[in-house]
C-alpha atoms as a PDB file:
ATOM      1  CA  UNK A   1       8.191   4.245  76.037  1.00  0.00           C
ATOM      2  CA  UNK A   2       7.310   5.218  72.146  1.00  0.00           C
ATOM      3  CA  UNK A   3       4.489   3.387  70.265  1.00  0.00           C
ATOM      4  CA  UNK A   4       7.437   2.012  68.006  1.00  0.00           C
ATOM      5  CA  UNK A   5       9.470   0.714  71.056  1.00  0.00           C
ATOM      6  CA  UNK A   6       6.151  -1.438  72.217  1.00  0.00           C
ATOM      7  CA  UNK A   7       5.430  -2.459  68.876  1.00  0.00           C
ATOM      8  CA  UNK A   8       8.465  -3.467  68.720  1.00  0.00           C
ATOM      9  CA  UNK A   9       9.065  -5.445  72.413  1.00  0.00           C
ATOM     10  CA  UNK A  10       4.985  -7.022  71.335  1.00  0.00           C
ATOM     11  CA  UNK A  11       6.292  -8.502  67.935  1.00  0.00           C
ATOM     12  CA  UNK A  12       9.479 -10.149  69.555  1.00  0.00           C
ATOM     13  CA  UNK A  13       7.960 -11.542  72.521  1.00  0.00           C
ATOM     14  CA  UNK A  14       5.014 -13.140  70.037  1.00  0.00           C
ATOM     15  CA  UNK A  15       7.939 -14.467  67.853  1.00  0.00           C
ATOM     16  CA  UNK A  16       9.854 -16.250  70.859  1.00  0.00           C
ATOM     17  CA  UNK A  17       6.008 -18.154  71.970  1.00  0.00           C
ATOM     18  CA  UNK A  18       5.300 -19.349  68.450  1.00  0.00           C
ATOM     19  CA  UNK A  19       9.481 -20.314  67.807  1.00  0.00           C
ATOM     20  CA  UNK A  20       9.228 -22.186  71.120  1.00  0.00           C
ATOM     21  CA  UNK A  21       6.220 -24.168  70.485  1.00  0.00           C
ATOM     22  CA  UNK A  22       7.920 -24.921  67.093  1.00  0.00           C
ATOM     23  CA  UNK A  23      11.103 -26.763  68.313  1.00  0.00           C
ATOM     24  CA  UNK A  24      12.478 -29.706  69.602  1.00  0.00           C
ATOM     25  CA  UNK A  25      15.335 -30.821  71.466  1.00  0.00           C
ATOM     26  CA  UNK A  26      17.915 -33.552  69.469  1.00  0.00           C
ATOM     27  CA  UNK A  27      20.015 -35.246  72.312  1.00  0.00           C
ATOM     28  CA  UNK A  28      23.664 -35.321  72.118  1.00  0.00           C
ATOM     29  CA  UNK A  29      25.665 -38.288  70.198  1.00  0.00           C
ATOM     30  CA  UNK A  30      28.643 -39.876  69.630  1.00  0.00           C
ATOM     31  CA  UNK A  31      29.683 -40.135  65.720  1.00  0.00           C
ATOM     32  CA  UNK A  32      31.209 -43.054  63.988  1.00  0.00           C
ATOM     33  CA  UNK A  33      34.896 -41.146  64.027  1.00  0.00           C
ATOM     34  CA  UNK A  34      34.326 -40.739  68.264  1.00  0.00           C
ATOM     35  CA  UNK A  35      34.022 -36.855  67.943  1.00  0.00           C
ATOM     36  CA  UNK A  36      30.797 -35.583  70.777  1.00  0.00           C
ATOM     37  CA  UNK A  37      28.159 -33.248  69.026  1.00  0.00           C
ATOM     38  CA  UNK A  38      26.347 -31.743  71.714  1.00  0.00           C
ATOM     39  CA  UNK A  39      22.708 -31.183  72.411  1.00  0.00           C
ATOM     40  CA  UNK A  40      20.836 -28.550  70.327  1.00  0.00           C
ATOM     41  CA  UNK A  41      17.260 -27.224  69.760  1.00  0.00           C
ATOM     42  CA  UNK A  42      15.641 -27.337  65.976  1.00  0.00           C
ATOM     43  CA  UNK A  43      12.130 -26.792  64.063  1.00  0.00           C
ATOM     44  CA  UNK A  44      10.200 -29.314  63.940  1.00  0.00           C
ATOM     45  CA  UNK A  45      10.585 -31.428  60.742  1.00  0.00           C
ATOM     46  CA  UNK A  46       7.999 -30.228  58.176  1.00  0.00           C
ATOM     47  CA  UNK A  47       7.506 -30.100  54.209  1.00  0.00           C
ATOM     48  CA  UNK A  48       9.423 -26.244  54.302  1.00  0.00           C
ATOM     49  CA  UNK A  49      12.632 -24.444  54.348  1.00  0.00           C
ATOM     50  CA  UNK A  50      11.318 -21.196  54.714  1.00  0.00           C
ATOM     51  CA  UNK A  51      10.631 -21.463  58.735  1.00  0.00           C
ATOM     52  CA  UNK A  52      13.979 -23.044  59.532  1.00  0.00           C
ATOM     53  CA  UNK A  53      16.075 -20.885  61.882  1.00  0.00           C
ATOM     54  CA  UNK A  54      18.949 -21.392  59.487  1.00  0.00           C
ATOM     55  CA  UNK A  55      17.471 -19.834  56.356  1.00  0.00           C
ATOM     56  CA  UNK A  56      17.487 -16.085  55.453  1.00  0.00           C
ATOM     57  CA  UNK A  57      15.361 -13.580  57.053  1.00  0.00           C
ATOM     58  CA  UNK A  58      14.955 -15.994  60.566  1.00  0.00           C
ATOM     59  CA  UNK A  59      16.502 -15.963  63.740  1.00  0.00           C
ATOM     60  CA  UNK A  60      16.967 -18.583  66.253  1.00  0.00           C
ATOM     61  CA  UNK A  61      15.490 -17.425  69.305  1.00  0.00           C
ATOM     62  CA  UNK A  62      18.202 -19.766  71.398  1.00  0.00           C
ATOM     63  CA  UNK A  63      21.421 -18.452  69.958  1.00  0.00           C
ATOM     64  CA  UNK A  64      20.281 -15.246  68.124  1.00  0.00           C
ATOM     65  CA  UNK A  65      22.112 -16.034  65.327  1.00  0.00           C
ATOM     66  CA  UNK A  66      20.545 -14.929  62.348  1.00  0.00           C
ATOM     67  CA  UNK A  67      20.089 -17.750  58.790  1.00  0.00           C
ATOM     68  CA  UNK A  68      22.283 -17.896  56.067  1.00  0.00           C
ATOM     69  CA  UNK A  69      21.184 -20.667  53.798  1.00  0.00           C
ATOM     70  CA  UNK A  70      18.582 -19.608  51.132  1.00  0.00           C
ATOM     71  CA  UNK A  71      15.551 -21.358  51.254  1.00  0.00           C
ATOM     72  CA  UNK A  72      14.752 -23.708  48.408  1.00  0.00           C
ATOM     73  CA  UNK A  73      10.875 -23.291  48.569  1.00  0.00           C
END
């Protein structure tokens, strides 16, 4: 393999440790109008936007979807 591709493979695998260690899991529930939302993993609660899986420039390591919403911090 190049340099690049295990600089690469290093950087993602230290990315998915530190996400992991930065999540927790919200049990599913039943809303008022009866409709199921299901299970999901999400940061832990903190004073920031910026290391939410939904804002720009992250990507959450369970779905690989990459954010959208622009952080307001």
């Amino acid at each position: 393999m190049t340099t690049i591709k295990l600089l690469i493979i290093a950087l993602s695998s230290a990315f998915f440790v530190s996400s992991a260690n930065a999540s927790e899991h919200v049990h599913g529930y039943t809303k008022r109008d009866g409709t199921y939302v299901q299970g999901y993993q999400r940061t832990n609660p903190n004073n920031t936007q910026g290391d939410n899986w939904s804002s720009k420039g992250n990507v959450n390591p369970y779905t690989g979807k990459w954010g959208t919403k622009q952080p307001k911090d």
